[in-house]
Structure formats: C-alpha cells, structure tokens
Protein backbone atom coordinates (compact mmCIF):
# COMPACT_ATOMS: atom_id res chain seq x y z
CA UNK A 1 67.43 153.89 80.31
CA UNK A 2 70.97 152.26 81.16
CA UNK A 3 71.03 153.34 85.07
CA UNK A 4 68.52 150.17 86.80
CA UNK A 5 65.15 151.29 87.95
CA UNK A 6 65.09 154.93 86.07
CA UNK A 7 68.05 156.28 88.31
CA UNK A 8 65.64 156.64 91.30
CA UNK A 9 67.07 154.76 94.66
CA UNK A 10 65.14 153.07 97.26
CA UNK A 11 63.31 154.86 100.28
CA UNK A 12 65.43 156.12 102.90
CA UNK A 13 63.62 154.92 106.41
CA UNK A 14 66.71 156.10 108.42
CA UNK A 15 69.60 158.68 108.43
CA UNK A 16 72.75 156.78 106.75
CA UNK A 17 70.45 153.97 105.63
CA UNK A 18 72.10 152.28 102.23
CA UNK A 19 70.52 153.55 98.91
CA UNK A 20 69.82 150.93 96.03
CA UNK A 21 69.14 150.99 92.35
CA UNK A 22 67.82 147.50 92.06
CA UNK A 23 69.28 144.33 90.90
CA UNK A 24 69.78 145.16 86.77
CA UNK A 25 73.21 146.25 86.45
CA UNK A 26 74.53 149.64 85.77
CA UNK A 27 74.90 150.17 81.41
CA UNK A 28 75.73 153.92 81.55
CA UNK A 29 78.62 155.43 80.19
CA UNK A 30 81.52 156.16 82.77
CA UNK A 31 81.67 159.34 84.42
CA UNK A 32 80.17 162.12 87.15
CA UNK A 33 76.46 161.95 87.80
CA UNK A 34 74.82 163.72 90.63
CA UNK A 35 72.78 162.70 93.35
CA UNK A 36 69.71 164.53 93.40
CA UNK A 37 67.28 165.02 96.81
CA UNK A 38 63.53 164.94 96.88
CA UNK A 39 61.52 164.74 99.93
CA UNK A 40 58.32 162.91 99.86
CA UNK A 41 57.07 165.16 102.75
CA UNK A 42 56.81 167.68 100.15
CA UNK A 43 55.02 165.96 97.86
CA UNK A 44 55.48 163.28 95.09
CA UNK A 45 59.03 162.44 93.84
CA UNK A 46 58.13 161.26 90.73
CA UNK A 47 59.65 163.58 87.51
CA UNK A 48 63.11 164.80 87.49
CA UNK A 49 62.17 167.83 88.03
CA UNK A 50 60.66 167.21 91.44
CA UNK A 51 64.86 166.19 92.52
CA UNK A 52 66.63 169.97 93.27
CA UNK A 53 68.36 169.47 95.91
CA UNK A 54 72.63 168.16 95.33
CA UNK A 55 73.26 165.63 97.62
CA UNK A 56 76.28 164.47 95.73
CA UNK A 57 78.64 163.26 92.87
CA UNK A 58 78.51 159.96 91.95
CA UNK A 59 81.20 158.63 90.04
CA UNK A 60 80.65 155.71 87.81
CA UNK A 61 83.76 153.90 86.48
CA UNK A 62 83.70 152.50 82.80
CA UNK A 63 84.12 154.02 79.21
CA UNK A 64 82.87 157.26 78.30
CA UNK A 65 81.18 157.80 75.67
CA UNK A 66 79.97 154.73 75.01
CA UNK A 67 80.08 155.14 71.17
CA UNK A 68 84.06 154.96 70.62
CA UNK A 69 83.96 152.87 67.47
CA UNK A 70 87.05 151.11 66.62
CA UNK A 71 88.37 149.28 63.46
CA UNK A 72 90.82 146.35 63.29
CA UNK A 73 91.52 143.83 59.69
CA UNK A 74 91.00 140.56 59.62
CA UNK A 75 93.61 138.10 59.44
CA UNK A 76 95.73 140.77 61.26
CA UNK A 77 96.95 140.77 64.72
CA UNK A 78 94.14 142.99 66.10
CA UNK A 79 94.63 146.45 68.92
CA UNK A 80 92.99 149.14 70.17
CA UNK A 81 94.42 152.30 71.08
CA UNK A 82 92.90 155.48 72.84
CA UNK A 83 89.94 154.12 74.31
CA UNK A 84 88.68 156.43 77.10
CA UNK A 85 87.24 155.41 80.25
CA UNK A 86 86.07 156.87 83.75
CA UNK A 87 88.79 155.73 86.38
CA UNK A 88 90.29 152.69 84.26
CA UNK A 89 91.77 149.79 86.41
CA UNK A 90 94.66 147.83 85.40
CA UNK A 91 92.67 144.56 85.69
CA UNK A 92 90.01 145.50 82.95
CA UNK A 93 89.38 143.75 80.27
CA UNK A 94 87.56 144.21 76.96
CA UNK A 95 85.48 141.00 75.34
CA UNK A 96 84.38 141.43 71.56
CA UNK A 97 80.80 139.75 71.43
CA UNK A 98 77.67 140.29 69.13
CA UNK A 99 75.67 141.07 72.27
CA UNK A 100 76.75 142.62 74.90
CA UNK A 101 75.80 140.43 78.22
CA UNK A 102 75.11 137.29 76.11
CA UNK A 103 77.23 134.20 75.13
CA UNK A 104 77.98 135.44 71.58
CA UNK A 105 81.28 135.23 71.02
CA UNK A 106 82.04 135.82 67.15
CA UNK A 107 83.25 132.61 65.02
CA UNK A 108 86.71 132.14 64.17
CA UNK A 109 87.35 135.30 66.74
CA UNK A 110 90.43 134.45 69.12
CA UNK A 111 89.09 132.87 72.92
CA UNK A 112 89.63 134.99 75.68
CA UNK A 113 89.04 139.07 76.58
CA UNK A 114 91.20 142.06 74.74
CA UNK A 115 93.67 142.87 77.89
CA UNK A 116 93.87 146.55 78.63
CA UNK A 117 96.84 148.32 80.06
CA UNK A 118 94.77 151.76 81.17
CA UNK A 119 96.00 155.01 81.42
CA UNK A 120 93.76 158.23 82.13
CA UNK A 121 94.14 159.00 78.61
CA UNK A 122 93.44 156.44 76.78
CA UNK A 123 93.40 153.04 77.07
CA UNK A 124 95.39 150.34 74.62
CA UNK A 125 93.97 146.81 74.33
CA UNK A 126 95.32 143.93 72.88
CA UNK A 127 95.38 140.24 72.68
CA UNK A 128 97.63 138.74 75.43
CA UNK A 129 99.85 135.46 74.56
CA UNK A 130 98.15 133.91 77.43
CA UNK A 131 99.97 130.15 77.63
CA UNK A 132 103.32 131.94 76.50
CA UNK A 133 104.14 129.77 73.34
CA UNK A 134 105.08 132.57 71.69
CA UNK A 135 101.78 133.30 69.42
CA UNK A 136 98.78 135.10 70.33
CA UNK A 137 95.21 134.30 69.57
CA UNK A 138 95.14 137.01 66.97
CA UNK A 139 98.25 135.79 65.40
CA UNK A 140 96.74 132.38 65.12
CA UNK A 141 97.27 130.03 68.02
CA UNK A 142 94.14 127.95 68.29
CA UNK A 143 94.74 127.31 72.02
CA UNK A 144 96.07 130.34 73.68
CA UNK A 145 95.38 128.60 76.74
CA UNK A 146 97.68 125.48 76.13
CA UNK A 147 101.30 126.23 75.53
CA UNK A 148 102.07 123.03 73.77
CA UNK A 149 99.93 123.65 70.62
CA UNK A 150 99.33 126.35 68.35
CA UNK A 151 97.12 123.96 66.57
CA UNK A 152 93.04 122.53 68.17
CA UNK A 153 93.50 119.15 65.70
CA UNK A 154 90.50 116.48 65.82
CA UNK A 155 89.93 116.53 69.27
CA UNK A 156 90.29 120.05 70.56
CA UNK A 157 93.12 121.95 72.52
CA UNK A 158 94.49 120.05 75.22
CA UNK A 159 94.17 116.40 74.26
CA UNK A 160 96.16 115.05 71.72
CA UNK A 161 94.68 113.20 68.67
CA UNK A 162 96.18 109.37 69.04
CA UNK A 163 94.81 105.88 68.68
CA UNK A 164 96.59 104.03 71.72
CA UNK A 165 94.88 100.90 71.18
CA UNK A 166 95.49 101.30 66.99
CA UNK A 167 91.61 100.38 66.43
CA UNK A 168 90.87 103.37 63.69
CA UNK A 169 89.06 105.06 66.69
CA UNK A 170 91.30 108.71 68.10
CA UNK A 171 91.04 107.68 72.24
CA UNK A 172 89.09 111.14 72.63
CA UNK A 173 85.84 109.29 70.96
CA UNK A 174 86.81 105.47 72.04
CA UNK A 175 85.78 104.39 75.35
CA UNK A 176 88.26 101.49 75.44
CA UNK A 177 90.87 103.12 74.22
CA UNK A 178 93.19 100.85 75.56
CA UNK A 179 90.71 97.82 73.68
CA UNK A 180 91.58 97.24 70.15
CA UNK A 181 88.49 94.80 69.98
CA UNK A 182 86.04 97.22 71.26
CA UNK A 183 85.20 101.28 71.28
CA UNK A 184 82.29 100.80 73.68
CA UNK A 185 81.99 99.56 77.36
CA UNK A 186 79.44 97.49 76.06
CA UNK A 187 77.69 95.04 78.44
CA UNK A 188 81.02 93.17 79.62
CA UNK A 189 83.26 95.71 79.82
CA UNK A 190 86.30 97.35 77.87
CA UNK A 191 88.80 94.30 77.49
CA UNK A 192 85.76 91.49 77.43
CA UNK A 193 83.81 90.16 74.97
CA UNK A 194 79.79 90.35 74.51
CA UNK A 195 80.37 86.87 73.28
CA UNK A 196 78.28 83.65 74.12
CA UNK A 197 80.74 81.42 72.68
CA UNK A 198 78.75 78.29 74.11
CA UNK A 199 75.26 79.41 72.71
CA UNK A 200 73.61 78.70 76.21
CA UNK A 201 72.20 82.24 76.55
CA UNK A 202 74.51 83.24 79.11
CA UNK A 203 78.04 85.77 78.01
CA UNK A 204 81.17 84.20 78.24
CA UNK A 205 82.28 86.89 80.69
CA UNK A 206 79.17 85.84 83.43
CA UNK A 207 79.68 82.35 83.30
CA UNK A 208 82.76 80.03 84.45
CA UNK A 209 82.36 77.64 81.77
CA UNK A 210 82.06 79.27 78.52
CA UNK A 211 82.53 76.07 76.11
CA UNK A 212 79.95 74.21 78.31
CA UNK A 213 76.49 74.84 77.03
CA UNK A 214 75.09 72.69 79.99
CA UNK A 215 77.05 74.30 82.32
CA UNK A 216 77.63 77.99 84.42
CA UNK A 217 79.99 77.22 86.77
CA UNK A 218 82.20 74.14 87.29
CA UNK A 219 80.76 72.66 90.04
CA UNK A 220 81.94 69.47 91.54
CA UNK A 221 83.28 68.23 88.51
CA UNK A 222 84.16 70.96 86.77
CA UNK A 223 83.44 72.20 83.18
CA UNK A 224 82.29 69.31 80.54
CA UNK A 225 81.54 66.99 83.03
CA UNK A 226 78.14 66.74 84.36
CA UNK A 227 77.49 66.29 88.05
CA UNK A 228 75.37 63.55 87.17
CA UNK A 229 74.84 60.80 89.86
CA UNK A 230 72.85 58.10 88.07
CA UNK A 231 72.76 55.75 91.06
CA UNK A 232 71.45 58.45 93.88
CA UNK A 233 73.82 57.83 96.53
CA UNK A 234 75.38 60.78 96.81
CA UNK A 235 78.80 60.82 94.88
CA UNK A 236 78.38 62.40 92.08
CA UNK A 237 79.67 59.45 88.81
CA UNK A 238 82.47 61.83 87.96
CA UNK A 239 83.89 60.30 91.75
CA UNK A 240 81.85 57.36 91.77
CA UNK A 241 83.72 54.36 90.10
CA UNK A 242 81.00 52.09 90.49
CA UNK A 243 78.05 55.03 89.11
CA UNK A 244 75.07 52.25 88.31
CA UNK A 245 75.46 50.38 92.02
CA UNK A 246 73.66 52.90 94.64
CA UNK A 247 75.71 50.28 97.37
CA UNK A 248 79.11 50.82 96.48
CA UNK A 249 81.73 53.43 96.10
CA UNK A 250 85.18 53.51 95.37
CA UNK A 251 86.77 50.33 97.06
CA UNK A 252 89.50 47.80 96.96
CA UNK A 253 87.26 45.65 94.84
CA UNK A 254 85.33 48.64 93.12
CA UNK A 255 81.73 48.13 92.47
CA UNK A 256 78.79 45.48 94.45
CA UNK A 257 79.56 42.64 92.11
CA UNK A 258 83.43 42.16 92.68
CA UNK A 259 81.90 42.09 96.43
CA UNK A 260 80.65 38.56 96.08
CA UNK A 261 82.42 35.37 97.41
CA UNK A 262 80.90 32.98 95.11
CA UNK A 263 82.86 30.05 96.52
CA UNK A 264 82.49 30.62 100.13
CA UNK A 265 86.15 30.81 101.24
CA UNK A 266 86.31 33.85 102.64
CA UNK A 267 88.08 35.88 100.35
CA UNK A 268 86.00 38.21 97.93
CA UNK A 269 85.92 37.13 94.25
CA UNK A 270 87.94 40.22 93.48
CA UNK A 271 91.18 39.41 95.89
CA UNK A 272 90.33 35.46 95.07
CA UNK A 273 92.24 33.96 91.62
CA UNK A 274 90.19 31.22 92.15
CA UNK A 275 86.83 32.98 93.09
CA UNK A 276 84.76 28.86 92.13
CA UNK A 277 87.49 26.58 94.67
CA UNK A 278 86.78 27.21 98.01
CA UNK A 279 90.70 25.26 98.68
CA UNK A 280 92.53 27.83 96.96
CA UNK A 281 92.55 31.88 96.39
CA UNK A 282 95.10 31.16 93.42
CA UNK A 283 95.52 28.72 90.88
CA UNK A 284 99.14 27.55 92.15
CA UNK A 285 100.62 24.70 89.91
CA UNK A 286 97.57 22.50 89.39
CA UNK A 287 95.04 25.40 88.63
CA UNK A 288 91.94 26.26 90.37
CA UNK A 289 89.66 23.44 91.09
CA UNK A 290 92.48 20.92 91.44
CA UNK A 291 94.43 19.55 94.27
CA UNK A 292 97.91 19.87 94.89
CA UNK A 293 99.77 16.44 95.25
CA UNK A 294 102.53 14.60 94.95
C-alpha cells in the first residue's frame, strides 16, 4: 500500500524501455526490494504470485522501519539520535508535522526542518541556528531566519514594530506611514486631504482653487475673482477698467464718457481742464469760461 500503483510497473513495449510506478510518490520504508518478472505471454500478471522470475534489487533510500518512535520535552532544546535509514544523505532533513505530506506544522513548534548529519548507523537530528544569532528555534528564537531578533513582536520577524509618522498606527498596518494625518491612501492620496474645504463638491486636492466655491481653476483672473465680462466685449472686467461700456477699454481717458469733447475744442473732456470753454484746455488765471486780459 505505500509503493504507487500496487508495486506493479508499466508495460515494457521494448528491450531497455523505462519502467514506471505512476505519479503517487514512493511511502515505503527504506531498504532492498526485488524486482520481480512476469511475462504476459504466459498468461495474466496479476497476483504476486504470478512474478517468479528476479530481475533485480531495487534499493529504496529513506528510513527503515518506518515506526522508530522518538521522544523529546517540551520547553527543551529538542534531538534525535539513532534514527536509521537506507543510504542517508548529508542533505536530509526531518520536518515534524501532524500529517505527513500536508501543511500541518504543529503550533508553537520551531519553523524550519530537524537537520540531520547521517551516518550508516544512525542518524542524529537537531535544530540548526539557521540566521546564526546564537539561539536556535528550539531554544527560543522566534525568527531563526532573521539574525537580528530573537523576538517576532507586533508585526512579525523581519520588520520592526515603529510608528515613523507617530500617528498611534505601527507602519506595518498604516499605509501612509510617513502621514501623521492619514493611515489610508484614501481618495487623494497619503500626504492630501479628502477635504472640500470650499463646499463646492469638488476635493481640495482636484481643484486649483480650493477657497473658491465658484471656482476650479483660476482662469484668467485667478481664484476669487470671477471672469465675469458684464459688457460682452471680450475683456474679461477683472482687465476691463471701463466693465459697463462694451466701446471702451483701458485708455488714456478710461471709459466712453471721458471720450466726449463737450466743448468742441479738440481736446477730449478728460485731457481738457476746461472741458465747457472751447478758448482754453485749462483754467489759467481767469478760470475757465473767462478771457485773459490785461
């Protein structure tokens, strides 16, 4: 029952041809096993009997017996001496698990396989001090693969347990740990606000002008000033001095009215001190309206 597909190979369909015993692996216990012949010329290979012809030895490597029942006390540094094996190699290793072939590594047993050093005798295992801080698993080193603890802490072997940005939050569970504001990406980002500081229904961090509800972006007149242009003529009032004439623009004599020449002179009532004489443009020492004379 541990030797894959009852012991019995595949068909041989030519001399030398390779010899299988399907894909489940080998559970036997290490040692010699022959290779027994039947021909199916002679009639059905199909009890063990029916195999009496020696073809061969066949030497499978691993423990033997398989029942070599060890002790070790917990809370003690835990080895195992004079375990026997079929053709031991120094690279074996022993794994304590409830299952053999399955992911059940006991609780609260050391990480990592017993290492063996083989002889033909028998074999001695023992914990290795794999990250060479001078403690094995067995002798209580949390992380025998990380030489610079003995100890897992909060977060596990490897990473240490700090709070970088000081926020309550150890940076192995903060995903801004360099945020003191924020332990979450968020929707802005570590180091930006979900705020909408304006209350126009737009976060600060997608708009240009957060303290402008009526405003995104600056525009031409940048943040809390509208780009109004009240008289349609293309400047927008925050560049157009004269915003309720659609006919004038920033000028010498600013907006349409200061255009006028009321008194026919020639000079525009804004450059004219005397915008009612047609005689004078300034006042001069008899005032507007008045001639100067002797």
């Amino acid at each position: 029952p541990r030797f894959s597909s009852g012991g019995v190979a595949s068909s041989v369909i030519a001399s030398g041809a390779a010899l299988h015993f399907g894909s489940s692996a080998a559970t036997a216990a290490g040692g010699h096993y022959m290779l027994c012949w039947c021909s199916a010329s002679a009639g059905i290979c199909s009890t063990p009997e029916d195999f009496q012809v020696t073809a061969g030895t066949l030497t499978l490597v691993g423990p033997t017996p398989l029942q070599q029942d060890k002790t070790c006390v917990s809370g003690r540094t835990c080895a195992i001496d004079g375990l026997l094996s079929q053709s031991p190699g120094l690279a074996d290793s022993l794994l304590v698990l409830e299952t053999c072939g399955s992911n059940t590594l006991p609780i609260r047993l050391p990480e990592g396989s017993f290492q063996a050093a083989w002889s033909e005798v028998g074999t001695h295992f023992s914990y290795l001090d794999y990250d060479g801080d001078g403690r094995s698993a067995c002798e209580g080193d949390e992380c025998p693969f990380h030489g610079n603890t003995w100890v897992a802490g909060y977060c596990g072997c490897g990473v240490d347990d700090v709070d970088t940005d000081g926020d309550g939050v150890l940076d192995c569970e903060d995903w801004c740990p360099l945020d003191a504001n924020k332990n979450a990406s968020g929707f802005c980002g570590c180091n930006s606000t979900d705020d909408d500081t304006d209350g126009d229904g737009t976060r600060d961090c997608e708009e240009n002008c957060p303290d402008d509800p009526l405003k995104g972006h600056p525009g031409l007149c940048g943040c809390g000033i509208s780009d109004a242009d009240l008289d349609m003529d293309g400047t927008p009032d925050c560049y157009d001095k004269c915003p309720s004439a659609p006919d004038s623009v920033a000028g010498v004599c600013q907006c349409a009215a200061s255009f006028l020449d009321d008194d026919g002179d020639g000079t525009l009532n804004c450059n004219d001190l005397c915008p009612l004489d047609p005689a004078k443009t300034a006042p001069l020492i008899c005032g507007c309206g008045l001639a100067e004379g002797d």
